[in-house]
Every structure is written in C-alpha cells, then in structure tokens.
N, C-alpha and C. Protein backbone atom coordinates (compact mmCIF):
# COMPACT_ATOMS: atom_id res chain seq x y z
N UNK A 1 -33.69 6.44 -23.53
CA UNK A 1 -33.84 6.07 -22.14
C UNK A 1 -34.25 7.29 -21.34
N UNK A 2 -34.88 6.82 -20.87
CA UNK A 2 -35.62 7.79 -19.80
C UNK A 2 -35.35 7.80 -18.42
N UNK A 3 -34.61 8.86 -17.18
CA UNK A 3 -34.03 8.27 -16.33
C UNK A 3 -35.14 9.34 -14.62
N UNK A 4 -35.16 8.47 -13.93
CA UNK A 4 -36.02 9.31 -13.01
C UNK A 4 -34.87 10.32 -12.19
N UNK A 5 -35.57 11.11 -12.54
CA UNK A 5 -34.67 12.95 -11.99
C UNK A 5 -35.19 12.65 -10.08
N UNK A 6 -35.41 11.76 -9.49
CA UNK A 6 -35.47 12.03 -7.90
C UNK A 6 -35.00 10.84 -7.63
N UNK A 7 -34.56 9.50 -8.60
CA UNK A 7 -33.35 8.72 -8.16
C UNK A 7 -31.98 9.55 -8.21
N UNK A 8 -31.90 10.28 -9.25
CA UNK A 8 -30.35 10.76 -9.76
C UNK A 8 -30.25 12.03 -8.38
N UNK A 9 -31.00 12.76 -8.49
CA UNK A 9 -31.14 13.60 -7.16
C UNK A 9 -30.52 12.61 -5.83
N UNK A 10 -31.50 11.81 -5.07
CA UNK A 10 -30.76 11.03 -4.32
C UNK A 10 -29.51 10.30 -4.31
N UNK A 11 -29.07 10.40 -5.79
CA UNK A 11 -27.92 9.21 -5.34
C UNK A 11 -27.12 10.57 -5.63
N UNK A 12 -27.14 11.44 -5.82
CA UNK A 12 -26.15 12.73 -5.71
C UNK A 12 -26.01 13.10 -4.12
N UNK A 13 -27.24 12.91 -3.71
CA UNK A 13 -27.19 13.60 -2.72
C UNK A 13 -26.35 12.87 -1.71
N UNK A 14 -26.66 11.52 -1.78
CA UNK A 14 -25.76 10.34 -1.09
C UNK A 14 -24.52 10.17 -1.26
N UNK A 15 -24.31 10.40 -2.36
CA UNK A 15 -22.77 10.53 -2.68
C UNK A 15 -22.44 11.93 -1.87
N UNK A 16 -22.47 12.90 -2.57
CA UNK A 16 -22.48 14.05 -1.51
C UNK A 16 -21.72 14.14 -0.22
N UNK A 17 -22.72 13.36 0.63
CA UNK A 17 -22.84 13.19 2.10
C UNK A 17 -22.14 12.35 2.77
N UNK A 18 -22.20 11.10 1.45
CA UNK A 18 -20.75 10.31 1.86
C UNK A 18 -19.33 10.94 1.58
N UNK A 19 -19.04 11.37 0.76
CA UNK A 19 -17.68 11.85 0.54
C UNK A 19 -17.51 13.01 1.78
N UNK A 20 -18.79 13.53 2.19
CA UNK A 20 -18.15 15.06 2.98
C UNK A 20 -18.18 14.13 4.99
N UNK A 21 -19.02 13.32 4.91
CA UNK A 21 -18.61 12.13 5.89
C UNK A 21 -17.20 11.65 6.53
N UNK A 22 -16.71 11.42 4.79
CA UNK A 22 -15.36 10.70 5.08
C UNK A 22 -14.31 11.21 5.08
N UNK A 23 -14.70 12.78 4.62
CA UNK A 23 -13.56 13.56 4.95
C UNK A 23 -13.07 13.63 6.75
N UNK A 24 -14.31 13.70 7.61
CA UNK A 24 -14.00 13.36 8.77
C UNK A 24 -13.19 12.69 9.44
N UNK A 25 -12.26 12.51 10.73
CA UNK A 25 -11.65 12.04 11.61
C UNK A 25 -11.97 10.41 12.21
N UNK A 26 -13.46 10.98 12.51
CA UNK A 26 -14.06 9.71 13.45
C UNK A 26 -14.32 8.61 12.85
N UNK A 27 -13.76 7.74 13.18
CA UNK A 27 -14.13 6.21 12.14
C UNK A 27 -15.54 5.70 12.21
N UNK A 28 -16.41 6.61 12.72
CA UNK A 28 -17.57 5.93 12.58
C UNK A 28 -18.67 6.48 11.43
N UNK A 29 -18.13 7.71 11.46
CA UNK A 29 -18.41 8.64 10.27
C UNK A 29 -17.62 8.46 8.91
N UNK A 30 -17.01 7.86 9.33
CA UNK A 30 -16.03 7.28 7.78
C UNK A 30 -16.76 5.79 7.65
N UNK A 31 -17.32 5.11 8.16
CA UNK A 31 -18.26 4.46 8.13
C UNK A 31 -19.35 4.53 7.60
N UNK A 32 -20.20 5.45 8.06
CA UNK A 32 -21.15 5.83 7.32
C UNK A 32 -21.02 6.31 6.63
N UNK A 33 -20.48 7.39 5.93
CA UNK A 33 -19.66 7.95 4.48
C UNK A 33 -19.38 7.15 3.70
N UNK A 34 -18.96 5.98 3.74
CA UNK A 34 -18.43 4.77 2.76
C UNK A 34 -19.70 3.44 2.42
N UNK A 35 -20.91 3.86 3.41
CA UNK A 35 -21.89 2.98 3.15
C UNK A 35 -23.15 4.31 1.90
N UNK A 36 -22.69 5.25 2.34
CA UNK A 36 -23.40 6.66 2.02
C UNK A 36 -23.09 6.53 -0.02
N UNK A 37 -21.85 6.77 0.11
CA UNK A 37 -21.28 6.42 -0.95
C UNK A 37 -21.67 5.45 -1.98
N UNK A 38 -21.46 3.76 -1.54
CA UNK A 38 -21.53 2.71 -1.87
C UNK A 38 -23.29 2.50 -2.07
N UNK A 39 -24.15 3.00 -1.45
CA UNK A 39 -26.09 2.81 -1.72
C UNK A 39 -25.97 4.46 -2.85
N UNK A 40 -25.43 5.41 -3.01
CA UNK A 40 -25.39 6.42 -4.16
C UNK A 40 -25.08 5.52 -5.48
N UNK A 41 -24.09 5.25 -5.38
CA UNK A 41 -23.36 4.17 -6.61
C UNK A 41 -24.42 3.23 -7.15
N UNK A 42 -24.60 2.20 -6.12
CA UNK A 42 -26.02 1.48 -6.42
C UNK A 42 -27.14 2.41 -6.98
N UNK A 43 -27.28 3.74 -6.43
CA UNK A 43 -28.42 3.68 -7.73
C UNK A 43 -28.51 4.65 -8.05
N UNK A 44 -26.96 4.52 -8.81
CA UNK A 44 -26.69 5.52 -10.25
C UNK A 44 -26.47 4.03 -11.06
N UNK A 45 -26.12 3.21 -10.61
CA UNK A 45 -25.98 2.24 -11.54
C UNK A 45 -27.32 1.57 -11.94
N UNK A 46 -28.23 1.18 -10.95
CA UNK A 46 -29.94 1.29 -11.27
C UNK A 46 -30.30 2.19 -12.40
N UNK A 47 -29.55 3.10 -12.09
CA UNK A 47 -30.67 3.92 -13.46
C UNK A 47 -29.24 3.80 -14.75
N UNK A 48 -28.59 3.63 -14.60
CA UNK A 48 -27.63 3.31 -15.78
C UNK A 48 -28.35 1.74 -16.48
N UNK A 49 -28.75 1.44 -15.44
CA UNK A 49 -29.34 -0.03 -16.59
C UNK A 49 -30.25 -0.36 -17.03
N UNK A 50 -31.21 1.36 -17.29
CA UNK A 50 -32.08 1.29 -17.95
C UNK A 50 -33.80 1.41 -17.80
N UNK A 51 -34.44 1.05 -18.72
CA UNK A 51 -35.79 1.03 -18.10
C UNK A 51 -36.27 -0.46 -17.88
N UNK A 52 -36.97 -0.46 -16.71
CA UNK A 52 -37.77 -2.09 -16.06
C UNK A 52 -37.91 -2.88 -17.49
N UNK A 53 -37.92 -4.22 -17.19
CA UNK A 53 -37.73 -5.07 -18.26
C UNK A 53 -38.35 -7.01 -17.72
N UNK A 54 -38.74 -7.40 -18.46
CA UNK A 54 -38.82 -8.90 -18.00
C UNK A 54 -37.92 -9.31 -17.65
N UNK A 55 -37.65 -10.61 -16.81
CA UNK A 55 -36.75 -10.59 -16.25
C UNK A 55 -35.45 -11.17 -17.29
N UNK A 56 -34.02 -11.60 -17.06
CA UNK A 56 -33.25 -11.73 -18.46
C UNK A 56 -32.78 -13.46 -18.23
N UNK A 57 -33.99 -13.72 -18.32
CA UNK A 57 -33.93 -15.68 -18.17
C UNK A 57 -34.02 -16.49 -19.61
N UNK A 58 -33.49 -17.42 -20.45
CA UNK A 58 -33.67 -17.23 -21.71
C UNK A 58 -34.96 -18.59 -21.60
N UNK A 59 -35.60 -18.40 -22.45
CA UNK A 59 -37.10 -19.41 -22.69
C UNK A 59 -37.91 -19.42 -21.55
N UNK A 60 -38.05 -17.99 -21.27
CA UNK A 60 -39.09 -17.74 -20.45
C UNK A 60 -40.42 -18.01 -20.98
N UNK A 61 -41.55 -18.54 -20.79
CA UNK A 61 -42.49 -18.73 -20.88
C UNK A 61 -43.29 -17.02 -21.21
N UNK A 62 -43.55 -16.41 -20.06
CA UNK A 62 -44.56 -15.45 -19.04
C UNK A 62 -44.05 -13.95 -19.55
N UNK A 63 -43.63 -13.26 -20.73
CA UNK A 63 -42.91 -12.26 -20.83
C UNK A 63 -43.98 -10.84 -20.37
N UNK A 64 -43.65 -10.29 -19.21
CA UNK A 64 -44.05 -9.48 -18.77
C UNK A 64 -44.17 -7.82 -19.58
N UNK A 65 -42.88 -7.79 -19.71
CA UNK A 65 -42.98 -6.28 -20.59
C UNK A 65 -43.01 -6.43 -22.00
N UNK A 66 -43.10 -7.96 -22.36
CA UNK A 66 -43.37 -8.16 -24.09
C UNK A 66 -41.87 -8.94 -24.28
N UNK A 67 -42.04 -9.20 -25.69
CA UNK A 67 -40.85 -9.52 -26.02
C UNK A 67 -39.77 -9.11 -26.21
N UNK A 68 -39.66 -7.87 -26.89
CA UNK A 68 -38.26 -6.61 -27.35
C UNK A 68 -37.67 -6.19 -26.04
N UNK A 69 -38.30 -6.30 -24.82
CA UNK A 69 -38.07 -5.33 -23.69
C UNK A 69 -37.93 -6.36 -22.47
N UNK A 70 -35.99 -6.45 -22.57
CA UNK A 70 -35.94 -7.41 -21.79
C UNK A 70 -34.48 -6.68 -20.32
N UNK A 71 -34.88 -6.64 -19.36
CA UNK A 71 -34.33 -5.93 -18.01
C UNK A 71 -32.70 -6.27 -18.42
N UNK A 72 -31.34 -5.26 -18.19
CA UNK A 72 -30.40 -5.38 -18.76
C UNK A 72 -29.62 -6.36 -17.06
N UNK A 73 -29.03 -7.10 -17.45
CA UNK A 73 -28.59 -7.76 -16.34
C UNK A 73 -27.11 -7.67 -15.92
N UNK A 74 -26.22 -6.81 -16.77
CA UNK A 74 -25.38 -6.46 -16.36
C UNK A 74 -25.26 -5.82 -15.29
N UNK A 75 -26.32 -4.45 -15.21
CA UNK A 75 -26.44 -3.47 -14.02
C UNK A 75 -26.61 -4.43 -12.74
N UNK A 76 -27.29 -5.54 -12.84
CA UNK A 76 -27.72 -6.20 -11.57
C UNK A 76 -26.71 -7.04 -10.91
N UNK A 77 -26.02 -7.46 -11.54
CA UNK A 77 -24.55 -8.29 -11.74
C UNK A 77 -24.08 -7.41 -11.30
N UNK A 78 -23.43 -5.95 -11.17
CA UNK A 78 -23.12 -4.63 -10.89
C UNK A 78 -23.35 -4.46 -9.58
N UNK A 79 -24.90 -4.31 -9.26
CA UNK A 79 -25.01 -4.02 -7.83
C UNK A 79 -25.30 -5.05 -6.92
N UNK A 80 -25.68 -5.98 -7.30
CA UNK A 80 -25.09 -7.37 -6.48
C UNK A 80 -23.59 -8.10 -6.00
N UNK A 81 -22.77 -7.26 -6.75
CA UNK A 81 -21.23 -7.26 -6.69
C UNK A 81 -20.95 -6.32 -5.61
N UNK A 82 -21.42 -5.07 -5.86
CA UNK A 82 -21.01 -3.87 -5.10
C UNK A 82 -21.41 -4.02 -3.48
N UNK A 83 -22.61 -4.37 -3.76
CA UNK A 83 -23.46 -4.87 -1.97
C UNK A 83 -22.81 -5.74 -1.77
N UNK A 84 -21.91 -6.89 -2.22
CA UNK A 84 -20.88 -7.78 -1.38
C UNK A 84 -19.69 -7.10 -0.86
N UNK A 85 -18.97 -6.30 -1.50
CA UNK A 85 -18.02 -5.54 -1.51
C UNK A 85 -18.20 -4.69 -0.65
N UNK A 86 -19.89 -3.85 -0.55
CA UNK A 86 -19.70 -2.99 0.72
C UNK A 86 -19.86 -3.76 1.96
N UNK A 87 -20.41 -4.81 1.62
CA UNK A 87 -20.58 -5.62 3.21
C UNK A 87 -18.73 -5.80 3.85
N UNK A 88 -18.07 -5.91 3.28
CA UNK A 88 -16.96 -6.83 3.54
C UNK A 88 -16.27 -5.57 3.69
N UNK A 89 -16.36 -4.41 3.29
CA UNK A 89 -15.40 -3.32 3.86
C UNK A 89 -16.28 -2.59 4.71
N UNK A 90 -17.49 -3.03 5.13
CA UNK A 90 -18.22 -2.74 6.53
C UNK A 90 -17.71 -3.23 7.78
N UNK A 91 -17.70 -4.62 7.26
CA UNK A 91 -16.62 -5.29 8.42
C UNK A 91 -15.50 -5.46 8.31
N UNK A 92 -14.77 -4.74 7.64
CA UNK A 92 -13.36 -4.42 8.09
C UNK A 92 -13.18 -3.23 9.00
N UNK A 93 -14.03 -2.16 8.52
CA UNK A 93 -14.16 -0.73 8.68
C UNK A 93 -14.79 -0.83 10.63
N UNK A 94 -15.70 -1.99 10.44
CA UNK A 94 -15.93 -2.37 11.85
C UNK A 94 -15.21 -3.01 12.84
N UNK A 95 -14.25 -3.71 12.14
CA UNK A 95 -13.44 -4.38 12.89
C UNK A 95 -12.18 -3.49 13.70
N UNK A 96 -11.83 -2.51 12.73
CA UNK A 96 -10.65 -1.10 12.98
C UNK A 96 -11.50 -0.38 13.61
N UNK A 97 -12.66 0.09 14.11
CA UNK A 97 -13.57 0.98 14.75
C UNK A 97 -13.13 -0.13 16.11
N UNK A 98 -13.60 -1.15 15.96
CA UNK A 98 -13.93 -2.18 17.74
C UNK A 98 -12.10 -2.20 18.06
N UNK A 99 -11.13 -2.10 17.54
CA UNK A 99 -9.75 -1.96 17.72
C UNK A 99 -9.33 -1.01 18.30
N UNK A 100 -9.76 0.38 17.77
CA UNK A 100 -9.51 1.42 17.79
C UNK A 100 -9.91 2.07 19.12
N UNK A 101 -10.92 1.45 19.63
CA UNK A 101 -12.29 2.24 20.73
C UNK A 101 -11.21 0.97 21.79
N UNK A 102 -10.85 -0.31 22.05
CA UNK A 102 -10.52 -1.11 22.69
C UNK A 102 -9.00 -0.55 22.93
N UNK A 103 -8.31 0.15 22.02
CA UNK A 103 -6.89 0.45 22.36
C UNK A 103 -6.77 1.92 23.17
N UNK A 104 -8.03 2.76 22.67
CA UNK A 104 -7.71 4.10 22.91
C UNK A 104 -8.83 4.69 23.66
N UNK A 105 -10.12 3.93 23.23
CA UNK A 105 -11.48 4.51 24.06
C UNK A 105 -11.31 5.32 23.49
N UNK A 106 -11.29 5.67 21.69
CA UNK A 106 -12.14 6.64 21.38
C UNK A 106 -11.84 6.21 19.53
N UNK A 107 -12.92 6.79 18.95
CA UNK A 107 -12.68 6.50 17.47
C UNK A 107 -11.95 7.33 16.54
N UNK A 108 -11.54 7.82 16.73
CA UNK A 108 -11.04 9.25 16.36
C UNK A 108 -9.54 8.90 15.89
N UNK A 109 -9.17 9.25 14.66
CA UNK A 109 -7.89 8.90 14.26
C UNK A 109 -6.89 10.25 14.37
N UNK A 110 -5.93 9.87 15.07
CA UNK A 110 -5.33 10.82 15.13
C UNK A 110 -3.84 10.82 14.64
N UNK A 111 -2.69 12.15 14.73
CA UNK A 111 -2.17 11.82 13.89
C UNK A 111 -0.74 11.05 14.31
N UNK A 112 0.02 10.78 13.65
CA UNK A 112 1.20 9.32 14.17
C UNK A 112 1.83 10.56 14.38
N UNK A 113 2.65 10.26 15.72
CA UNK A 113 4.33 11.21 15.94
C UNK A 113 5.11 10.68 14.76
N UNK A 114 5.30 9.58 14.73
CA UNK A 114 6.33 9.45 13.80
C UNK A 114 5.78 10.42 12.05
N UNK A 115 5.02 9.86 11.72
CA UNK A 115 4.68 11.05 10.03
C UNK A 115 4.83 12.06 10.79
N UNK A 116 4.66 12.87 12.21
CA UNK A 116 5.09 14.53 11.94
C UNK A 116 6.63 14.50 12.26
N UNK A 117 7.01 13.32 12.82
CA UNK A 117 8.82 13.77 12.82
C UNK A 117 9.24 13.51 11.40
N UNK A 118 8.56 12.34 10.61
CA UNK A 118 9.63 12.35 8.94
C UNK A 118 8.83 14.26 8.59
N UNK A 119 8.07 14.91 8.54
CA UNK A 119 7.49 15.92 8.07
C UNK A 119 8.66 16.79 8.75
N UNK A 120 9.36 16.72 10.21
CA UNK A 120 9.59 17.91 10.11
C UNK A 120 11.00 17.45 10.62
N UNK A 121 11.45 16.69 9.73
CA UNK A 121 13.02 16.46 9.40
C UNK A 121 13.53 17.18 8.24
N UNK A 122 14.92 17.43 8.42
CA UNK A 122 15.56 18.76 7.43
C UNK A 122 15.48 17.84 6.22
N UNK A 123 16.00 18.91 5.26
CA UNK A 123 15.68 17.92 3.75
C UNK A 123 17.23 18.57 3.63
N UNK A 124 18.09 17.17 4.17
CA UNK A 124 19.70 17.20 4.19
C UNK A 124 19.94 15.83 3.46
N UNK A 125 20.63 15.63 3.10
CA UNK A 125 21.48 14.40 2.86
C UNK A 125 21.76 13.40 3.78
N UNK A 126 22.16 13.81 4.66
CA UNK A 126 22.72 13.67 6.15
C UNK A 126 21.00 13.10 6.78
N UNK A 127 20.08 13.24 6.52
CA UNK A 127 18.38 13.10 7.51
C UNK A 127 18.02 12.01 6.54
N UNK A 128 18.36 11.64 5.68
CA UNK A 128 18.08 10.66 4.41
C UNK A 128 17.80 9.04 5.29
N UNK A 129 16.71 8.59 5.01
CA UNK A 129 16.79 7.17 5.73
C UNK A 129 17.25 5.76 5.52
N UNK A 130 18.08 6.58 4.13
CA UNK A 130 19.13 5.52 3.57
C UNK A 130 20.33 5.75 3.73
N UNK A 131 20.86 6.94 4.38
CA UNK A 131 22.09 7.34 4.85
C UNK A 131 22.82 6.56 5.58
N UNK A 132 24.06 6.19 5.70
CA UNK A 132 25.25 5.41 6.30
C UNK A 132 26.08 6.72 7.07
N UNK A 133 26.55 5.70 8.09
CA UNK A 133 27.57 6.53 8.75
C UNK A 133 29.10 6.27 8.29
N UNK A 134 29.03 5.79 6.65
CA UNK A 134 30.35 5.87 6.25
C UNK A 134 30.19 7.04 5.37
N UNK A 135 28.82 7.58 4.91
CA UNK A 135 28.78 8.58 3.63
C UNK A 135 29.47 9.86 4.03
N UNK A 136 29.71 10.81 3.67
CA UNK A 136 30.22 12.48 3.41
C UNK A 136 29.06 13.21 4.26
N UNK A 137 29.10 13.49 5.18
CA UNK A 137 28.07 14.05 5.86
C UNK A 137 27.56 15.46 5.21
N UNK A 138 28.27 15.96 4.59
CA UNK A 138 27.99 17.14 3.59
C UNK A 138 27.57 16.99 2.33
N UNK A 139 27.83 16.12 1.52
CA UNK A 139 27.25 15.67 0.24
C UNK A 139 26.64 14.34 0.36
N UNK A 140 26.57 13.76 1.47
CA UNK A 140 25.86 12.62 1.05
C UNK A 140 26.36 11.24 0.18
N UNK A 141 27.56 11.78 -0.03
CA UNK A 141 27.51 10.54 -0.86
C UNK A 141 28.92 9.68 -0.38
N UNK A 142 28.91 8.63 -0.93
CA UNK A 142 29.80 7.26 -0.55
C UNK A 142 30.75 7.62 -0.34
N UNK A 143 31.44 7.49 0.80
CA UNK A 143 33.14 7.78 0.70
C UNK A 143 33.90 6.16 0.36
N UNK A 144 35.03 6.65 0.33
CA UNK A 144 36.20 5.40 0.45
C UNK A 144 36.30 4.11 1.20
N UNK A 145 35.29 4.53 2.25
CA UNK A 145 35.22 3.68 3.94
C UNK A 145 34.40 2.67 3.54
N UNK A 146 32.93 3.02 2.62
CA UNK A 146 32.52 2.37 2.51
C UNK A 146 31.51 1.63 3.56
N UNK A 147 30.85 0.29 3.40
CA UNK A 147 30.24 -0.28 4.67
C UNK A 147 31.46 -1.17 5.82
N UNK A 148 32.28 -0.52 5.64
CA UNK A 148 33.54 -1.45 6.44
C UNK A 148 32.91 -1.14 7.71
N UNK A 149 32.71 -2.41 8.20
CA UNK A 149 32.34 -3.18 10.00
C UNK A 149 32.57 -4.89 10.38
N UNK A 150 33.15 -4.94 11.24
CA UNK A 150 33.48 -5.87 11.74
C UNK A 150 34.82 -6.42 10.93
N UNK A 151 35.11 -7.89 11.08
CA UNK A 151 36.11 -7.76 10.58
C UNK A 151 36.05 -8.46 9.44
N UNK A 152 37.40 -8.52 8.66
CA UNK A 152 37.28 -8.45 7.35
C UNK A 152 37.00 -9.93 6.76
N UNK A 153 36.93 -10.70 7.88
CA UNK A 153 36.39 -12.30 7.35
C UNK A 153 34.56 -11.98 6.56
N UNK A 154 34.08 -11.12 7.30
CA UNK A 154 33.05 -10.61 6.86
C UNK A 154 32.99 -10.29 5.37
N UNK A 155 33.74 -9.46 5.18
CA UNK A 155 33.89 -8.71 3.76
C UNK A 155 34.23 -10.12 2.47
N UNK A 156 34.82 -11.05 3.10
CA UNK A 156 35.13 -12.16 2.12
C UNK A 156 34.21 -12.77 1.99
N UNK A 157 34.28 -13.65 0.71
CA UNK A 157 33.47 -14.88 -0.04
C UNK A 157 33.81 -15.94 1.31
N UNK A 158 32.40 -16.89 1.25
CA UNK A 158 32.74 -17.97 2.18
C UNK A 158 33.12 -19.16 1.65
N UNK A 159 34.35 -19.59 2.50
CA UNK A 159 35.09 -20.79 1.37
C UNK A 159 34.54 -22.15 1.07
N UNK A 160 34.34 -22.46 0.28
CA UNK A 160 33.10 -24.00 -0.29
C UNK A 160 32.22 -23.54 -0.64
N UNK A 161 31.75 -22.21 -0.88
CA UNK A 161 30.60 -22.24 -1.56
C UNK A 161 30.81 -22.27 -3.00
N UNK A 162 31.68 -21.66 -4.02
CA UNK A 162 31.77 -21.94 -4.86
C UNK A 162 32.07 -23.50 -5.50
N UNK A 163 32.15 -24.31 -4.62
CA UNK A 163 32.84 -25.74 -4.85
C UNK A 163 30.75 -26.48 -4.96
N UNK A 164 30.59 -25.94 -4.79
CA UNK A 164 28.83 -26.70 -4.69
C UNK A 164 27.93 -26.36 -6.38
C-alpha cells in the first residue's frame, strides 16, 4: 500500500491544532479543536483503507478498477460513523457554548470555588466528607456514640414488618 505523504501531513497537522485548541479555556476553541481533531481522524482513516477501488457492491456489473481491486468498506463505515458522532458532539458542545454565553456573557470556563476549596482543605481525618460528628476528631475513627440522633424509636426495627 501506498499512502499519500500530504494527506498524512494534513491530518497530523489537524490533529496537532486540534489537541493544542482544546487545551484552551474558551469553549469555542474547544470547539474547533474537537472538529480539528475529528476531520484529522477522518483522514488518517482514509488512508488506512487503502488504495481507490470499485465500489464494494456485490454483482456489480461496471467494475471500474478491474476485478481483484475492490475499495475496502470498512474505512467508509468508519468515517461515516465518526461524521455522525462529530455532528452530535458539535451540538452538544454548541448547546454548553449558547448556555454558557446566556448565564455568564462569556465562553470562557472558569474555575468552580468549590474544586479550589476541596483542593485546599487539610488532608485530616476530621476534613473527610464522610466524617460524622460522632467519630474521634483526632483519629477519625468511630467512637462508641456512634450515629445516635433522635430518639431511640428511631434506632428500632418497625413493628409488623417482619409479620409481612
């Protein structure tokens, strides 16, 4: 197989440009980075499927490139899959862009208070977000007390249910 060196060039280059795209902030550039990406892919997979071929219809009449030399149809199955797939995370990707610009007037993701408060909570036992205010505030772990709250009708089995 013989593969053209200025497809493989381009879809490097596209890939490239998409990945350094989406490293970006702005959701519109993560947009285009992910369409950048997704037309690279398409045609690395173009040239993964080979050289031009008749088309892959069985009792074709009209065989264009002869008989032995028939177009591989997996690859096409491939990028006819992928172009649905990028359409549909175009418009998602569009839909969180028109959200984003409507909540904030601007596209730009920025970062949550809350991920920098879990980031810059102590790494205690005690800061744990499964912690109880019955545990050992120093070790963390279960005391005697237990989840005891409210009263102790709580803590009991409810009567008739075992009778069912």
């Amino acid at each position: 197989m013989e593969a053209n060196l200025f497809l493989l060039l381009a879809s490097g280059t596209m890939i490239a440009a998409g990945v350094y795209l989406v490293t970006d902030r702005v959701l519109t550039r993560i947009l285009l980075g992910i369409l950048l990406i997704g037309n690279g892919a398409n045609l690395l997979i173009l040239q993964a499927g080979g050289p031009a071929g008749s088309p892959p219809v069985m009792f074709r009449d009209s065989e264009i490139y002869g008989e032995g030399q028939v177009a591989d149809p997996l690859a096409q199955a491939m990028i006819l899959t992928a172009i649905v797939i990028a359409m549909s995370l175009t418009a998602f990707i569009l839909a969180l862009i028109y959200r984003q610009y409507r909540y904030r007037t601007v596209d730009v993701v920025e970062d949550d208070e809350e991920d920098q408060a879990i980031a810059a909570r102590p790494i205690s036992a005690a800061a744990a977000p499964d912690h109880d205010a019955s545990d050992d505030p120093e070790t963390g772990r279960m005391t005697s007390e237990g989840d005891s709250f409210g009263p102790k009708s709580f803590e009991e089995p409810v009567k008739g249910a075992q009778d069912d």
